[in-house]
Protein backbone atom coordinates (compact mmCIF):
# COMPACT_ATOMS: atom_id res chain seq x y z
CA UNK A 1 1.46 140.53 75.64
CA UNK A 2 -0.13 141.86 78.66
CA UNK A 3 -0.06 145.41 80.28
CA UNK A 4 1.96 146.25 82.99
CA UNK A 5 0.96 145.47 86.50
CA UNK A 6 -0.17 148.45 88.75
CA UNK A 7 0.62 149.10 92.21
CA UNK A 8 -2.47 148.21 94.66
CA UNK A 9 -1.31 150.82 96.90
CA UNK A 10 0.35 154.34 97.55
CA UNK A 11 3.83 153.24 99.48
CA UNK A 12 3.63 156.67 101.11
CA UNK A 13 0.20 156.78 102.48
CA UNK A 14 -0.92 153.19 102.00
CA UNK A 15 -3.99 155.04 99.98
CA UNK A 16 -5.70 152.89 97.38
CA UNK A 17 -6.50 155.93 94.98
CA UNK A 18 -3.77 155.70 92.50
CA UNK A 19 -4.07 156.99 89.17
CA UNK A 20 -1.60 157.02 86.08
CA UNK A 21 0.91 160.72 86.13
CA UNK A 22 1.11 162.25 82.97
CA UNK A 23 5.01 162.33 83.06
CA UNK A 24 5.11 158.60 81.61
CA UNK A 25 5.58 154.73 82.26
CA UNK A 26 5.77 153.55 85.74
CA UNK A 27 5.05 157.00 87.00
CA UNK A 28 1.83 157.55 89.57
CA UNK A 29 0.21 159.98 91.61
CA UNK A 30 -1.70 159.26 94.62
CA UNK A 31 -4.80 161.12 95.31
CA UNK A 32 -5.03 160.84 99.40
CA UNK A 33 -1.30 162.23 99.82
CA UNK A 34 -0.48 164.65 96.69
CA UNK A 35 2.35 162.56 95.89
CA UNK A 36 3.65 161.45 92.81
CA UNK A 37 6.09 157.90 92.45
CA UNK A 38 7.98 156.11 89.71
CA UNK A 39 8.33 152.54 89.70
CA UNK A 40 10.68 150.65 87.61
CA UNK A 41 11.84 147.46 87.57
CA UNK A 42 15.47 146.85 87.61
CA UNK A 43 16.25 143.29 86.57
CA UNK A 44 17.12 139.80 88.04
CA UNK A 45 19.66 139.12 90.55
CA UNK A 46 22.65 136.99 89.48
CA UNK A 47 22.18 134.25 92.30
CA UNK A 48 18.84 133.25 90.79
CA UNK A 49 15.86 131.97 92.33
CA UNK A 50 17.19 128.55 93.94
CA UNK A 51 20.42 129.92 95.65
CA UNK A 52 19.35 130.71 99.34
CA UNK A 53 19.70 134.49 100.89
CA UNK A 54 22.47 135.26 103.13
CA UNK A 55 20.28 136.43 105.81
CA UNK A 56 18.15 133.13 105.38
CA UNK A 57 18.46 130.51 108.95
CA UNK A 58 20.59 127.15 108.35
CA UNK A 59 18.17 124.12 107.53
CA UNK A 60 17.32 123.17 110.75
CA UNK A 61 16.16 126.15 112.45
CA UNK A 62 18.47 128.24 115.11
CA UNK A 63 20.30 126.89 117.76
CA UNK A 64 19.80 127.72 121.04
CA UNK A 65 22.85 128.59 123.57
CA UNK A 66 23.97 125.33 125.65
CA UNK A 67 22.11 123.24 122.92
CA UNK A 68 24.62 120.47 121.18
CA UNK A 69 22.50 120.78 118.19
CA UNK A 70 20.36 117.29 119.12
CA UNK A 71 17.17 119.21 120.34
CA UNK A 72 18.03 118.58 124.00
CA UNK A 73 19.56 120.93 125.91
């Protein structure tokens, strides 16, 4: 099995010198900023891959006001 992916970049300072913290897995300190993070993943979401989002537009695309849904308005 493979290592663990890193993170490309600080998501405080958008810095690219990241380096392992000594306070475990997932845990990282960025060099630019003086910050230290923890990232963890937390598992899959029950709808799955295939079901679409609830913020995702209706096939189609969006409607426009006064259009009957035909492309002419």
């Amino acid at each position: 099995m493979s290592e663990r992916a890193a993170p490309f970049y600080c998501p405080y300072c958008g810095d690219e010198d990241l380096r392992p913290h000594e306070q475990g897995h997932g845990a990282w300190e960025c060099a630019a900023c003086n910050r230290a993070f923890q990232l963890k993943f937390l598992g899959l979401l029950a709808r799955g891959f295939g079901a679409p989002r609830a913020d995702a537009p209706l096939e189609g695309g969006p409607r426009r006001a006064g259009d009957g849904g035909d492309g002419r308005t």
